[in-house]
N, C-alpha and C. Protein backbone atom coordinates (compact mmCIF):
# COMPACT_ATOMS: atom_id res chain seq x y z
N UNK A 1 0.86 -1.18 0.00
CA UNK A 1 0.00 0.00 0.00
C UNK A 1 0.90 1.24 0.00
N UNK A 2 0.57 1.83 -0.63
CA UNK A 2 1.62 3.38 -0.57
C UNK A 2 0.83 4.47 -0.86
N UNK A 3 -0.19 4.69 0.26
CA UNK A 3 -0.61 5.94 0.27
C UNK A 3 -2.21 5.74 1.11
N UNK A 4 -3.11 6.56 1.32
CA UNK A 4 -4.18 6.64 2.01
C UNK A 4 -5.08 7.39 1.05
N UNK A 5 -6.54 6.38 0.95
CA UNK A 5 -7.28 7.18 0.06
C UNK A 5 -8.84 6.79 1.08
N UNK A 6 -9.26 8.27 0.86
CA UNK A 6 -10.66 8.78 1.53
C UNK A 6 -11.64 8.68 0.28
N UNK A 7 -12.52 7.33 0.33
CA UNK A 7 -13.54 7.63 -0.53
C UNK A 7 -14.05 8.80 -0.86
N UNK A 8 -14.15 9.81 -0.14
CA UNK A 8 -15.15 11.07 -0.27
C UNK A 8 -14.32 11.94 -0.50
N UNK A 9 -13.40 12.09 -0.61
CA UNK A 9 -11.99 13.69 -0.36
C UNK A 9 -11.24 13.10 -1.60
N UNK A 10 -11.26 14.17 -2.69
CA UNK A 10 -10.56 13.49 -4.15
C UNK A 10 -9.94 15.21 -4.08
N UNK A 11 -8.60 14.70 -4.91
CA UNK A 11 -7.87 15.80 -5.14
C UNK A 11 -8.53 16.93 -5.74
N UNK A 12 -8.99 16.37 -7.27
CA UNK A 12 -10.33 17.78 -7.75
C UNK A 12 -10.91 17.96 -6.63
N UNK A 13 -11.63 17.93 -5.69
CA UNK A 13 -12.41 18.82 -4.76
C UNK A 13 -11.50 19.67 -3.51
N UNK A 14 -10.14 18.99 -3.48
CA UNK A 14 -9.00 19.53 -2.67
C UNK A 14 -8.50 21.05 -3.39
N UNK A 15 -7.54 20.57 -4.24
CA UNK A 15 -7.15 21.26 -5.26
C UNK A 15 -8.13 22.70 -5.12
N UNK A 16 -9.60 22.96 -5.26
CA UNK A 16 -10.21 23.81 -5.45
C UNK A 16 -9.90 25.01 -4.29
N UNK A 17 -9.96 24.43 -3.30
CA UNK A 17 -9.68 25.22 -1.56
C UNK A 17 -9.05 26.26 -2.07
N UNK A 18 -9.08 27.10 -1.08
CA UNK A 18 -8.77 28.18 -1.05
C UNK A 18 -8.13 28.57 0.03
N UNK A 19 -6.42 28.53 0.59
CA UNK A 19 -5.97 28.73 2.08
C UNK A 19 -5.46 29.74 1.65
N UNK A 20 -6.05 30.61 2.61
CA UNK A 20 -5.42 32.36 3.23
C UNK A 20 -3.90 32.13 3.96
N UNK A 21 -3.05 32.75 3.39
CA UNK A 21 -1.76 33.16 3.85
C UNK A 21 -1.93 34.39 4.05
N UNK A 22 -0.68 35.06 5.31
CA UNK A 22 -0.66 36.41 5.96
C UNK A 22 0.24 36.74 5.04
N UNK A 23 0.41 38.30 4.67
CA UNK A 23 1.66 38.58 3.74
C UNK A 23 2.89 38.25 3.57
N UNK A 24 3.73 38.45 3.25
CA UNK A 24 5.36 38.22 2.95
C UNK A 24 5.86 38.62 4.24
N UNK A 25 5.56 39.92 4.26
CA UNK A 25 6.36 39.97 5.17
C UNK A 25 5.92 39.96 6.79
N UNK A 26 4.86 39.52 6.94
CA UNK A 26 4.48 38.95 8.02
C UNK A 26 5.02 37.34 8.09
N UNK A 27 4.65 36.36 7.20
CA UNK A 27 5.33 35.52 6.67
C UNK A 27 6.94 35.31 7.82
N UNK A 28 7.86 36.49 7.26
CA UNK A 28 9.07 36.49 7.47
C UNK A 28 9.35 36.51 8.71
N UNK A 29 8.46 37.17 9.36
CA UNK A 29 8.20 38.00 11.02
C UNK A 29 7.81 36.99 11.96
N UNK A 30 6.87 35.85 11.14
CA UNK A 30 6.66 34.54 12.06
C UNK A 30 7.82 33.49 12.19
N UNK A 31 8.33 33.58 10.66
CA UNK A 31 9.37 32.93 10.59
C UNK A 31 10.61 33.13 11.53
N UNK A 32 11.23 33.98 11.54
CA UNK A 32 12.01 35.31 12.47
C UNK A 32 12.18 34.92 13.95
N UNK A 33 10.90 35.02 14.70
CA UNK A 33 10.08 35.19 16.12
C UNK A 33 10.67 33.25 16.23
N UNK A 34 10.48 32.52 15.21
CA UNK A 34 10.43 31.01 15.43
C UNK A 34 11.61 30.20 15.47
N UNK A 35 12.59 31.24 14.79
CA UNK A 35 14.39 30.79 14.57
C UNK A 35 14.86 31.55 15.90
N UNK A 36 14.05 32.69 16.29
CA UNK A 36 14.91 33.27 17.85
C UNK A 36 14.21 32.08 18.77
N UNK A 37 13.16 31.74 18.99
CA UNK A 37 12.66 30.83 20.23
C UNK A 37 13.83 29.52 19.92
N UNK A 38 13.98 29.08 18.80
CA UNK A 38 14.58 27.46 18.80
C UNK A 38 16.14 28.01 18.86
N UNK A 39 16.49 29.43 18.72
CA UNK A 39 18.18 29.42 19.21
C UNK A 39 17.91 29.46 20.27
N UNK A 40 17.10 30.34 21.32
CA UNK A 40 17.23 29.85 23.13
C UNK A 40 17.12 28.93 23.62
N UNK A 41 16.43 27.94 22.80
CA UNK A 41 15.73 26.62 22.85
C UNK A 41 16.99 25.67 22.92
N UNK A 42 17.88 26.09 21.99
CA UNK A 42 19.30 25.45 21.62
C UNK A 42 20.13 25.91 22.90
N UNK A 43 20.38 26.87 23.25
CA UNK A 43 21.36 27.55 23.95
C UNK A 43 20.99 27.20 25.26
N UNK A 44 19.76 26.67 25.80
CA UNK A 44 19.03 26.56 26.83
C UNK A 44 19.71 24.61 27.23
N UNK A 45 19.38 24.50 25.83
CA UNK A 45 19.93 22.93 26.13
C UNK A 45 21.30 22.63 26.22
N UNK A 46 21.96 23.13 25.56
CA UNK A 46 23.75 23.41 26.10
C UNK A 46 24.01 23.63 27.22
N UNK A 47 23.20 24.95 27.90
CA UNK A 47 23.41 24.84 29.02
C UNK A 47 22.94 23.80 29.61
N UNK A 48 22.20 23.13 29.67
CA UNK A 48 21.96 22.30 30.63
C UNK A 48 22.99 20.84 30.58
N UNK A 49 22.95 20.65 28.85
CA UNK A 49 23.91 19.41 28.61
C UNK A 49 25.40 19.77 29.37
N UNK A 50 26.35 21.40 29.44
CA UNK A 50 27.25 21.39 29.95
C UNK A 50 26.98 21.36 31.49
N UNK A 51 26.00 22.02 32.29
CA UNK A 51 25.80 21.58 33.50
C UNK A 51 25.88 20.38 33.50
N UNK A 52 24.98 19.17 33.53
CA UNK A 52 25.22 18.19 33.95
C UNK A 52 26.35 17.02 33.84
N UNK A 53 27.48 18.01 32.37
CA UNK A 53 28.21 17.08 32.14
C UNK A 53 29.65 17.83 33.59
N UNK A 54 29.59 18.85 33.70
CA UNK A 54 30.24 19.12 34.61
C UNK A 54 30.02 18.89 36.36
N UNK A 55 28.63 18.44 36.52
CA UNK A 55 28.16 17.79 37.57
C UNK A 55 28.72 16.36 37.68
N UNK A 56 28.61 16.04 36.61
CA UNK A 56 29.19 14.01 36.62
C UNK A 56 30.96 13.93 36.52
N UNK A 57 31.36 15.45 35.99
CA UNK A 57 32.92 15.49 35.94
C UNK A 57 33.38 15.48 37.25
N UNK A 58 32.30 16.46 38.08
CA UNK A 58 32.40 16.91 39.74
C UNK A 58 32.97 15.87 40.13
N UNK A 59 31.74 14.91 40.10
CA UNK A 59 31.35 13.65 41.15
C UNK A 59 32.57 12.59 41.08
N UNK A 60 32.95 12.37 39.75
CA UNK A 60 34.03 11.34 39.34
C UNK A 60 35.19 11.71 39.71
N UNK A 61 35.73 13.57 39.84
CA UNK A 61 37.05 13.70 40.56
C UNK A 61 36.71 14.04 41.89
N UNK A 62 35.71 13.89 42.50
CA UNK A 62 36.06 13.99 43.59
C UNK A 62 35.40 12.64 44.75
């Protein structure tokens, strides 16, 4: 099987839809807002990965 088909939902009646996008450059602004949350997101987890790797460095020299 390679794929999923809905008796009632056919591409011609898909295809027709109509999805509203916010402008370009709103677009960019969500985009933007979503690459700063996942760098703190990143930087948040470093810190924590170097905390705990310096907690287990603690424990083992001392």
């Amino acid at each position: 099987m390679t794929g999923v088909q809905h008796p009632r939902i056919n591409f011609k009646k898909i295809s027709s839809f109509l999805i509203p996008l916010p402008p370009l450059n709103e677009q960019k602004r969500i985009v933007s807002k979503i690459e700063s949350i996942f760098a703190g997101i990143d930087a948040y987890r470093n810190r924590l990965k170097h905390g705990i790797t310096s907690q287990i460095c603690g424990f083992v020299i001392s």
